[in-house]
C-alpha atoms as a PDB file:
ATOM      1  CA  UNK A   1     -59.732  64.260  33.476  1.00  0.00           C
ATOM      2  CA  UNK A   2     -63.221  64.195  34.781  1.00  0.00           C
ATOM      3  CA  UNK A   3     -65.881  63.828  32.135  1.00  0.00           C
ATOM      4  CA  UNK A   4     -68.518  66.693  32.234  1.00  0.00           C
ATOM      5  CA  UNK A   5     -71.746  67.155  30.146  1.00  0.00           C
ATOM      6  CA  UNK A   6     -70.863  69.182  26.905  1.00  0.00           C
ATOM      7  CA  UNK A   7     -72.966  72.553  27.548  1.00  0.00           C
ATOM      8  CA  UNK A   8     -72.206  73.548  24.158  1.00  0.00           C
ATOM      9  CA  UNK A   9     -73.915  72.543  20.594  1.00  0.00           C
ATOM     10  CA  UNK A  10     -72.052  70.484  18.499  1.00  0.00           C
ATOM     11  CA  UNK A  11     -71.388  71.088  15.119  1.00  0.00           C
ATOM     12  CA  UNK A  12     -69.608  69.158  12.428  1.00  0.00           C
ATOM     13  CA  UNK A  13     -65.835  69.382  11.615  1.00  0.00           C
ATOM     14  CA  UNK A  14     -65.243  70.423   8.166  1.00  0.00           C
ATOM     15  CA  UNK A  15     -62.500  68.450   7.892  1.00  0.00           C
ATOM     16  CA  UNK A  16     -60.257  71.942   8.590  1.00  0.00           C
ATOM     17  CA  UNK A  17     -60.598  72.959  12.501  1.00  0.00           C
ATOM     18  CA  UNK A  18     -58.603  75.969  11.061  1.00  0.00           C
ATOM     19  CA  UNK A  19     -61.491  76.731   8.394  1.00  0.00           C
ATOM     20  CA  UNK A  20     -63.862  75.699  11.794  1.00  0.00           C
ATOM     21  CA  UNK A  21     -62.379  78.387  13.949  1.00  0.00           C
ATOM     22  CA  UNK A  22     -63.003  80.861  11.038  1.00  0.00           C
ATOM     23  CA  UNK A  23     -59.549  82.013  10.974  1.00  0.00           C
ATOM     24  CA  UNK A  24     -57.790  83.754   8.072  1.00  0.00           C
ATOM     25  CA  UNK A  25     -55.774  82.071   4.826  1.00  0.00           C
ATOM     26  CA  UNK A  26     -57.265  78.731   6.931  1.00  0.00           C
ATOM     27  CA  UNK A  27     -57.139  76.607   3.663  1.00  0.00           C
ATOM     28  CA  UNK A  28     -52.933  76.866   3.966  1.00  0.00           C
ATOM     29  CA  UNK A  29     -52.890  76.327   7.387  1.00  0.00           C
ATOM     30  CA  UNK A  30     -52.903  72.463   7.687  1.00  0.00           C
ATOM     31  CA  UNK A  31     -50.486  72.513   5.197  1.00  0.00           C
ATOM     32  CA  UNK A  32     -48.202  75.090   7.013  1.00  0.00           C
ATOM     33  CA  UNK A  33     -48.641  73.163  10.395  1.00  0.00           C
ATOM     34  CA  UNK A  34     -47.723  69.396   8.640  1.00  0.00           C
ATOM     35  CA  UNK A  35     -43.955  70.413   8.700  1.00  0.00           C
ATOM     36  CA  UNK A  36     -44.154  72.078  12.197  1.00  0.00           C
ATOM     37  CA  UNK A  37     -45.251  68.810  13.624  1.00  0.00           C
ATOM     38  CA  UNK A  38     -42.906  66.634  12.001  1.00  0.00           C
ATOM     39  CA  UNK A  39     -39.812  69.082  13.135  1.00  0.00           C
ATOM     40  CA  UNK A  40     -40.678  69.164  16.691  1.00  0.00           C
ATOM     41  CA  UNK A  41     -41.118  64.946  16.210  1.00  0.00           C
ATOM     42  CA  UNK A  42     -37.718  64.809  14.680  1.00  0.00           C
ATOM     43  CA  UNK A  43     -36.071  67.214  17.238  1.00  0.00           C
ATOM     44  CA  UNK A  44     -37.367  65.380  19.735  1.00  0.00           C
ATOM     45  CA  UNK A  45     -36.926  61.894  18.943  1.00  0.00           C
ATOM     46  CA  UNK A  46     -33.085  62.240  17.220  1.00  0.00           C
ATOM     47  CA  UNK A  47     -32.782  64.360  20.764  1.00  0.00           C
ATOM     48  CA  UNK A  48     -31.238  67.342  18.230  1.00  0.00           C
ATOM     49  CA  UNK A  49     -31.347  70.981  19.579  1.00  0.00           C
ATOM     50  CA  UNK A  50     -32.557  73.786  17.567  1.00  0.00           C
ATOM     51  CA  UNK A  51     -29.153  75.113  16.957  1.00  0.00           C
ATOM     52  CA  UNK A  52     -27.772  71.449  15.327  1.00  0.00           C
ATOM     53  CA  UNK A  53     -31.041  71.083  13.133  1.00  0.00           C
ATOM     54  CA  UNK A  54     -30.942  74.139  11.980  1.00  0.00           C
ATOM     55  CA  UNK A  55     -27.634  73.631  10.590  1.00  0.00           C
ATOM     56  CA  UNK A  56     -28.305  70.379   9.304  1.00  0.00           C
ATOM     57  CA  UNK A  57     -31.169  71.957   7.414  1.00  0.00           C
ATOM     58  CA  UNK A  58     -29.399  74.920   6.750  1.00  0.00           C
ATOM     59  CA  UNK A  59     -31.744  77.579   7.798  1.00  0.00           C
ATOM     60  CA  UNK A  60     -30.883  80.277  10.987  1.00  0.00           C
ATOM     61  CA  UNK A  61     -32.016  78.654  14.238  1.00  0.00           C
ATOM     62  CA  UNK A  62     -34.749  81.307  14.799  1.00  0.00           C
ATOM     63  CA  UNK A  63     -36.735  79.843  11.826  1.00  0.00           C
ATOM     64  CA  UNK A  64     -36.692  76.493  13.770  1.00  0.00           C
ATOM     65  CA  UNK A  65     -37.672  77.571  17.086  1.00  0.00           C
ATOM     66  CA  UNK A  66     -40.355  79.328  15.146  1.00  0.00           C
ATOM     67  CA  UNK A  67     -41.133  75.922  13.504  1.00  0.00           C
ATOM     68  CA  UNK A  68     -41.011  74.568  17.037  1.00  0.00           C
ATOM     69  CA  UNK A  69     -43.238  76.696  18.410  1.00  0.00           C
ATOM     70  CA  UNK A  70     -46.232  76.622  16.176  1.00  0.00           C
ATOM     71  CA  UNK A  71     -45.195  80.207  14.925  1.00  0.00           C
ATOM     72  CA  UNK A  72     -46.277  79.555  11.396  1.00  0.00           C
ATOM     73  CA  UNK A  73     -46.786  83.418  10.375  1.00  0.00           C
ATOM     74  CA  UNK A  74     -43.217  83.891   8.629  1.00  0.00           C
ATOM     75  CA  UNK A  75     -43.889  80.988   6.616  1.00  0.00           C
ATOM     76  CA  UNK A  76     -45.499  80.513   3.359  1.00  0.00           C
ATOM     77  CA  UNK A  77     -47.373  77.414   1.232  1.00  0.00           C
ATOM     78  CA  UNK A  78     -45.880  78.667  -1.388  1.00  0.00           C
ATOM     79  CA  UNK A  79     -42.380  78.485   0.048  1.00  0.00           C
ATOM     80  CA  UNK A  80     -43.078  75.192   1.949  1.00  0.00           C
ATOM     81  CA  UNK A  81     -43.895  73.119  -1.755  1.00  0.00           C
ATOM     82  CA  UNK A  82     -41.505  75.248  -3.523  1.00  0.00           C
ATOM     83  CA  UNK A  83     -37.669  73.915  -4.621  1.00  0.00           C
ATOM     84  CA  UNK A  84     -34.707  73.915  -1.856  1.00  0.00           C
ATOM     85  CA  UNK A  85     -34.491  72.972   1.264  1.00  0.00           C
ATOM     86  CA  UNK A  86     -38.134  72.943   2.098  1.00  0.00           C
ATOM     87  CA  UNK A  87     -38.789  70.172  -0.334  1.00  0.00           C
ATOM     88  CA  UNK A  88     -35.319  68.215   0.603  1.00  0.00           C
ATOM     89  CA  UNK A  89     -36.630  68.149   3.941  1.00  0.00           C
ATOM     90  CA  UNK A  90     -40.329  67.162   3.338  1.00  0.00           C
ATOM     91  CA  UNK A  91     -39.472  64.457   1.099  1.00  0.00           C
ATOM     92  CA  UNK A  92     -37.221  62.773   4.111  1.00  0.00           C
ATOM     93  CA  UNK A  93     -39.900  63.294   6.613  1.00  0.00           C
ATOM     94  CA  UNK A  94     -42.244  61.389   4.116  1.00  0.00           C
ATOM     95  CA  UNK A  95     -39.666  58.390   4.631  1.00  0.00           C
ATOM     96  CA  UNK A  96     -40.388  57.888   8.490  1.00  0.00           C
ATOM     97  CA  UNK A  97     -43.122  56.195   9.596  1.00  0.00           C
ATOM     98  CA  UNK A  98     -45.695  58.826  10.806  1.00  0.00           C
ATOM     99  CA  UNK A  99     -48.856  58.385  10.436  1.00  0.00           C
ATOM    100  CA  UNK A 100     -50.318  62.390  10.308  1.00  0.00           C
ATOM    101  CA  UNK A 101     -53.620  62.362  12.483  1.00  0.00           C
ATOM    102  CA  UNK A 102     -55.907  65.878  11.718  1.00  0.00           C
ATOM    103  CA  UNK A 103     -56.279  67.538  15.186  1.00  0.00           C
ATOM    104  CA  UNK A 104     -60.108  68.224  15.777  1.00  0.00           C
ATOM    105  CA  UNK A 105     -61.154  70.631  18.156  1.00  0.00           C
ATOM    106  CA  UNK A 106     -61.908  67.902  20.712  1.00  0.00           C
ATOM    107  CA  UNK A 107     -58.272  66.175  20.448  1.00  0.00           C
ATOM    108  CA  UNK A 108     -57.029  70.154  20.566  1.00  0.00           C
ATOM    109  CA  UNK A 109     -58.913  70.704  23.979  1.00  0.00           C
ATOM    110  CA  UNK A 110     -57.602  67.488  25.377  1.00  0.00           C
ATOM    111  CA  UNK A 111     -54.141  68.985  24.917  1.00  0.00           C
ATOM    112  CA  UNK A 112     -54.412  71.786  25.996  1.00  0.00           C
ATOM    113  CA  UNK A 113     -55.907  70.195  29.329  1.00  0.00           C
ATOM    114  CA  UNK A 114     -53.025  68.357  29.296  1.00  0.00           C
ATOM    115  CA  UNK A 115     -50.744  71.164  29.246  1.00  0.00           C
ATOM    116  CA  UNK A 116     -52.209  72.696  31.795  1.00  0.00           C
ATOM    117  CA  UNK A 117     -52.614  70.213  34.253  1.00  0.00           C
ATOM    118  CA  UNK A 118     -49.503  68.819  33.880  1.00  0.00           C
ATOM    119  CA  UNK A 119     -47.099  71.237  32.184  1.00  0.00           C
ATOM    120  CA  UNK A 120     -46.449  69.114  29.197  1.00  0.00           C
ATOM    121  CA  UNK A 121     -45.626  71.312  26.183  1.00  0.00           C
ATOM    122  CA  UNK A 122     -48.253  71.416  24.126  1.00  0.00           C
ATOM    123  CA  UNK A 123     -46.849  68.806  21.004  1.00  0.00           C
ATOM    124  CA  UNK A 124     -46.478  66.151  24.108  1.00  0.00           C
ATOM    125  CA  UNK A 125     -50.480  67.019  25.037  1.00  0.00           C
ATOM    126  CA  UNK A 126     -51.217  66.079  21.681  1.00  0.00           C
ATOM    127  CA  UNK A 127     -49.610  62.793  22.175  1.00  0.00           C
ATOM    128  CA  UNK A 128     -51.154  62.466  25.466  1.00  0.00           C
ATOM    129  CA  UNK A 129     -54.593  63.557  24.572  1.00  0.00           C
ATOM    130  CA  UNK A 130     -54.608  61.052  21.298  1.00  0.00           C
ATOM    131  CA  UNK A 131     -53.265  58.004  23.534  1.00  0.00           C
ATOM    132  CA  UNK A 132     -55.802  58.364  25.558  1.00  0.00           C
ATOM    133  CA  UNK A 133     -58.539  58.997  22.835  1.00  0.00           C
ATOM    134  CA  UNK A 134     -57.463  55.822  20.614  1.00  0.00           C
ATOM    135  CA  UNK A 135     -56.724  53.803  24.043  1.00  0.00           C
ATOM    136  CA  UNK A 136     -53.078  53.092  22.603  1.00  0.00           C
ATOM    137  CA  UNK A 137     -49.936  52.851  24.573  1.00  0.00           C
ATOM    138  CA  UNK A 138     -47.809  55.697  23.979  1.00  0.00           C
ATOM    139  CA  UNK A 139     -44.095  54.958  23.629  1.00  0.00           C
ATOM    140  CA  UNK A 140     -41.566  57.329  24.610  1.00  0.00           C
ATOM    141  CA  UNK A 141     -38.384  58.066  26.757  1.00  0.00           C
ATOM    142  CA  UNK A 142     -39.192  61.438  27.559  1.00  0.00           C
ATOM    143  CA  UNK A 143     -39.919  61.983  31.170  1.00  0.00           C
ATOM    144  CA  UNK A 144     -41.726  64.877  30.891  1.00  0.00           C
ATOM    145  CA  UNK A 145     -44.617  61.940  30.649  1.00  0.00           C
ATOM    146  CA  UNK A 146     -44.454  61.117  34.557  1.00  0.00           C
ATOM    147  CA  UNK A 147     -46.788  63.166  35.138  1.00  0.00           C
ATOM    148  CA  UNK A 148     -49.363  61.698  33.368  1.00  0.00           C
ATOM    149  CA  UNK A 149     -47.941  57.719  33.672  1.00  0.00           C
ATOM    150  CA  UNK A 150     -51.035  56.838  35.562  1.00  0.00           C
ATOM    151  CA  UNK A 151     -53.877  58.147  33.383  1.00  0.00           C
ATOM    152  CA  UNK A 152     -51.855  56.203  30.082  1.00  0.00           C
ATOM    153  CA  UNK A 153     -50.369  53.332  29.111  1.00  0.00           C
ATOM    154  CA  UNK A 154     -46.835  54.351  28.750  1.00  0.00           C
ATOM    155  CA  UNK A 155     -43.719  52.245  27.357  1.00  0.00           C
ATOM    156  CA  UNK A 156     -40.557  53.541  27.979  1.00  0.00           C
ATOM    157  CA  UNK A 157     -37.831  52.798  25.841  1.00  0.00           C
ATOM    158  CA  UNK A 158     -34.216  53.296  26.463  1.00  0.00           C
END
């Protein structure tokens, strides 16, 4: 990605890019979107399709591909930190090791670019963008990543 000169003012994050953007109910967003990240992590690292983690979280398979896609609307905070499975699940996903990194609007820009130049889906041009931001090797055995292979340091595991 060629580096241009920002023609636009800069103004300091909030901490909430949601709140930033000035989009509705944007204090429950972050916490909506924590879950979303960590399914489409899971799915894609225990290589599980929608339809087999759906059933091993026992909710219908559209609510995951909704998940999976960032299609947060359906979902509520209240719902997310209330009893059942919600909870069950969070609690595992607090077990792996994943470090949560807020998405700024720069790191969100940088995936998008991503996704667009080289038809990663978005989640991977998050990866991507924040590889290339912290100047860390980015491990992975997807292959979807060839693409960008000579703009990151990539490890490929088996």
């Amino acid at each position: 990605m060629a580096k241009t000169k920002n023609k636009f003012d800069v103004i300091p994050s909030s901490g909430n890019v949601f709140a930033d953007l000035g989009l509705p109910r944007a204090d429950e967003k972050p916490t909506k979107v924590r879950p979303a990240v960590a399914i489409n992590r899971i799915l894609h690292h225990r290589r599980l399709t929608r339809v087999r983690a759906a059933r091993r979280l026992r909710v219908n398979q559209p609510k995951i591909s909704a998940l999976s896609n960032y299609r947060l609307e359906g979902f509520s905070v209240e719902r997310l930190k209330g009893p059942g499975v919600a909870r069950h699940f969070l609690e595992k996903v607090a077990q792996l090791p994943i470090h949560v990194v807020p998405a700024d609007l720069e790191l969100a820009r940088h995936a998008a670019e991503f996704k667009a130049n080289f038809n990663l889906p978005y989640v991977d041009g998050f990866a991507a963008a924040l590889a290339l931001q912290r100047k860390a090797s980015l491990a992975t055995r997807d292959k979807d990543f060839a693409t960008v292979a000579k703009m990151l340091d990539i490890l490929w595991t088996t």
